[in-house]
Protein backbone atom coordinates (compact mmCIF):
# COMPACT_ATOMS: atom_id res chain seq x y z
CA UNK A 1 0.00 0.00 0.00
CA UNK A 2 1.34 3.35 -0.39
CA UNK A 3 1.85 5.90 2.06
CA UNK A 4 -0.87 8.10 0.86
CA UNK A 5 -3.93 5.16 1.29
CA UNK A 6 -1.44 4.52 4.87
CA UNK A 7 -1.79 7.67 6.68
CA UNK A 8 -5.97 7.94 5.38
CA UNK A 9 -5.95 5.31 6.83
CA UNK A 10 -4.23 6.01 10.12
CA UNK A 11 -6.55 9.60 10.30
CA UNK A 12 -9.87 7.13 9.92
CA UNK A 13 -8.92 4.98 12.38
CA UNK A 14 -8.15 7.66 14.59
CA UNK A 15 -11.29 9.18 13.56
CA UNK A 16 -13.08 6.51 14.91
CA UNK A 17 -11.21 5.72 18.14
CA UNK A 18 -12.17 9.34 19.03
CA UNK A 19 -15.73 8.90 17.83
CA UNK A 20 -15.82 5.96 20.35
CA UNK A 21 -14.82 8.05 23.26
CA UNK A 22 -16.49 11.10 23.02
CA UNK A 23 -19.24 12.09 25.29
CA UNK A 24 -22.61 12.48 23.78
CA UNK A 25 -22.81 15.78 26.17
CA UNK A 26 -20.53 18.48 27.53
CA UNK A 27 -22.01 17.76 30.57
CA UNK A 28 -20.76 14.45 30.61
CA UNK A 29 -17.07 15.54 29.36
CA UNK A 30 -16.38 18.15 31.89
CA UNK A 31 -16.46 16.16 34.47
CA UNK A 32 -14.55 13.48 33.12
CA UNK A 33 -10.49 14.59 33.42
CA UNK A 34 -9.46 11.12 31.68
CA UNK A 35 -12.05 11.77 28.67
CA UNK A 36 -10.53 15.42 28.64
CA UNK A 37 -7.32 14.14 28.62
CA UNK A 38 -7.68 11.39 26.17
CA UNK A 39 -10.22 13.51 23.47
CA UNK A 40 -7.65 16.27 23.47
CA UNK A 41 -4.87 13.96 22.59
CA UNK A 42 -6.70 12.07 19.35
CA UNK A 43 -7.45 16.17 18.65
CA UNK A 44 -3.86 16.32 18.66
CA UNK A 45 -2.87 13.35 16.47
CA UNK A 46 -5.58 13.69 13.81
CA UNK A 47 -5.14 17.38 12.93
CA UNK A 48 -0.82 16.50 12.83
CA UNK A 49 -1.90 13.22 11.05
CA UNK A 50 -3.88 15.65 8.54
CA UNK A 51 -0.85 18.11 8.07
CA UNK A 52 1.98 15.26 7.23
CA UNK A 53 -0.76 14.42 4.58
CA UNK A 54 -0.95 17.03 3.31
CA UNK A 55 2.97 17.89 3.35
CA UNK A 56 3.53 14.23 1.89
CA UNK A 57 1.00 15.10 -1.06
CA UNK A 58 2.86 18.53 -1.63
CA UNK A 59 6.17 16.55 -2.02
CA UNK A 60 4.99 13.30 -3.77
CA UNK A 61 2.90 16.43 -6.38
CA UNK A 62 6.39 18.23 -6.12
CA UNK A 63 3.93 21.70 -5.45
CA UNK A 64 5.91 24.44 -5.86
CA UNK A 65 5.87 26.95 -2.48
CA UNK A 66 7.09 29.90 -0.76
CA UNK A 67 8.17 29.77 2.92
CA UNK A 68 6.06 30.77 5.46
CA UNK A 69 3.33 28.72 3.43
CA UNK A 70 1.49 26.27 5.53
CA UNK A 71 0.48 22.95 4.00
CA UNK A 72 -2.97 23.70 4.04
CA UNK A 73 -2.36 26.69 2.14
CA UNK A 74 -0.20 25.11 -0.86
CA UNK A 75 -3.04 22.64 -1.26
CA UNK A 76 -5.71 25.30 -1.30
CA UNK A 77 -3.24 27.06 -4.05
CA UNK A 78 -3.25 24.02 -5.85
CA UNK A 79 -6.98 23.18 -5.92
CA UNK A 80 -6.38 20.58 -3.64
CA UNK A 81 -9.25 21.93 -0.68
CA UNK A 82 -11.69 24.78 -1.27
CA UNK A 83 -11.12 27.52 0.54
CA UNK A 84 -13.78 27.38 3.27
CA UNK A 85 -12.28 23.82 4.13
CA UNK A 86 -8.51 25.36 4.37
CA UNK A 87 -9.75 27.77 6.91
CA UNK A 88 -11.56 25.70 8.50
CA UNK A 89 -8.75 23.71 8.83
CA UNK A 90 -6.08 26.86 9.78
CA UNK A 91 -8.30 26.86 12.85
CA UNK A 92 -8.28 23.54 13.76
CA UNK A 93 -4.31 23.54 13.47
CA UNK A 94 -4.18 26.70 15.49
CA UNK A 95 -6.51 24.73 18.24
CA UNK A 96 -3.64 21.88 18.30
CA UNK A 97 -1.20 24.15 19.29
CA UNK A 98 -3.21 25.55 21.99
CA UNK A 99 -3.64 21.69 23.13
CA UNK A 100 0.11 20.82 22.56
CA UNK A 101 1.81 23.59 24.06
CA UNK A 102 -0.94 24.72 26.93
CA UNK A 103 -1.33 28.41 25.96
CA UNK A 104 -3.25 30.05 28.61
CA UNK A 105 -6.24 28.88 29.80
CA UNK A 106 -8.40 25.93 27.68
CA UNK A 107 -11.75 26.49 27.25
CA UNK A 108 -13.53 23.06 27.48
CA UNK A 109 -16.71 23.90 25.60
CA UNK A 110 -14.93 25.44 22.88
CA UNK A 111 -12.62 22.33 22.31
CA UNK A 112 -15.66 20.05 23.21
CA UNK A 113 -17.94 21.60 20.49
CA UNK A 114 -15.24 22.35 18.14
CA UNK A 115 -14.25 18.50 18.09
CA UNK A 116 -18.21 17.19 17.05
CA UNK A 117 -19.15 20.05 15.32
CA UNK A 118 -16.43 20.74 13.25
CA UNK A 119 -13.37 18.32 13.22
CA UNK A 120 -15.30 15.11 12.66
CA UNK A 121 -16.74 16.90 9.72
CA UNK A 122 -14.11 18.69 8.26
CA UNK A 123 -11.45 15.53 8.50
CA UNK A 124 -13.20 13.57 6.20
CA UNK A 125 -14.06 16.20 4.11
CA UNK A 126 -10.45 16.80 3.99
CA UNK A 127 -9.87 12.59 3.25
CA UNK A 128 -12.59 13.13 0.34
CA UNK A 129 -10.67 16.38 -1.27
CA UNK A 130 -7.50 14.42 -1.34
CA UNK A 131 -8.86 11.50 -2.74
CA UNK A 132 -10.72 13.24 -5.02
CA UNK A 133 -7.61 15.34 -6.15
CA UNK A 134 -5.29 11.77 -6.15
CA UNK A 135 -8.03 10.12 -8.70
CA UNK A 136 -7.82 12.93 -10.89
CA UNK A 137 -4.42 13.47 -11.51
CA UNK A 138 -2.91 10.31 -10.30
């Protein structure tokens, strides 16, 4: 298999180990420091999951950039995501560094809803761009 199809994989998989261990309710996740804990980290691995997919694509396309150019950004330059879906996706990397490094204080409902509202939507969104893209010019 090639690495491409491998690290889909990898983000669906951890897609759906975070699916099975988030609360239904913020209620319920609040008050649960290991759930915290634990959804926060699979936040953590599928948005950097996401980004060396879409740095691998940039290099396997051979994408010409300009530093200072995030990964996201060369692939929206390229046609690769629509340009809703790479800001979307600018904030969800921005939210992973707030996780990773522990700048200031972490707002639990905004991770909480950002997580079912918008992550486990935009990821596969994400999947379905690059696959799309891959079938196309592959």
């Amino acid at each position: 298999m090639n690495r491409t199809k491998d690290k889909i994989l990898e983000i669906k998989q951890y897609l759906e180990e975070l699916n099975s261990i988030l609360p239904s309710s913020f209620k319920e996740y609040e008050n649960n420091l290991e759930k915290i804990a634990a959804v926060e980290r699979y936040f953590e691995k599928i948005v950097e999951a996401t980004n060396d997919l879409a740095r691998y694509i940039i290099k396997k396309e051979k994408f010409s950039f300009e530093e200072g150019e995030t990964p996201f950004g060369i692939l929206l330059k390229n046609k690769v995501i629509e340009e809703n879906l790479f800001e979307r996706l600018k904030f969800a990397k921005g939210m992973r560094n707030i996780l990773s490094h522990k700048y200031g204080e972490i707002d639990n409902q905004i991770v909480f809803q950002s997580i079912r509202e918008e992550l486990l939507r935009d990821i596969p969104l994400f999947i379905k761009s690059v696959e799309k893209y891959l079938e196309e010019f592959d």
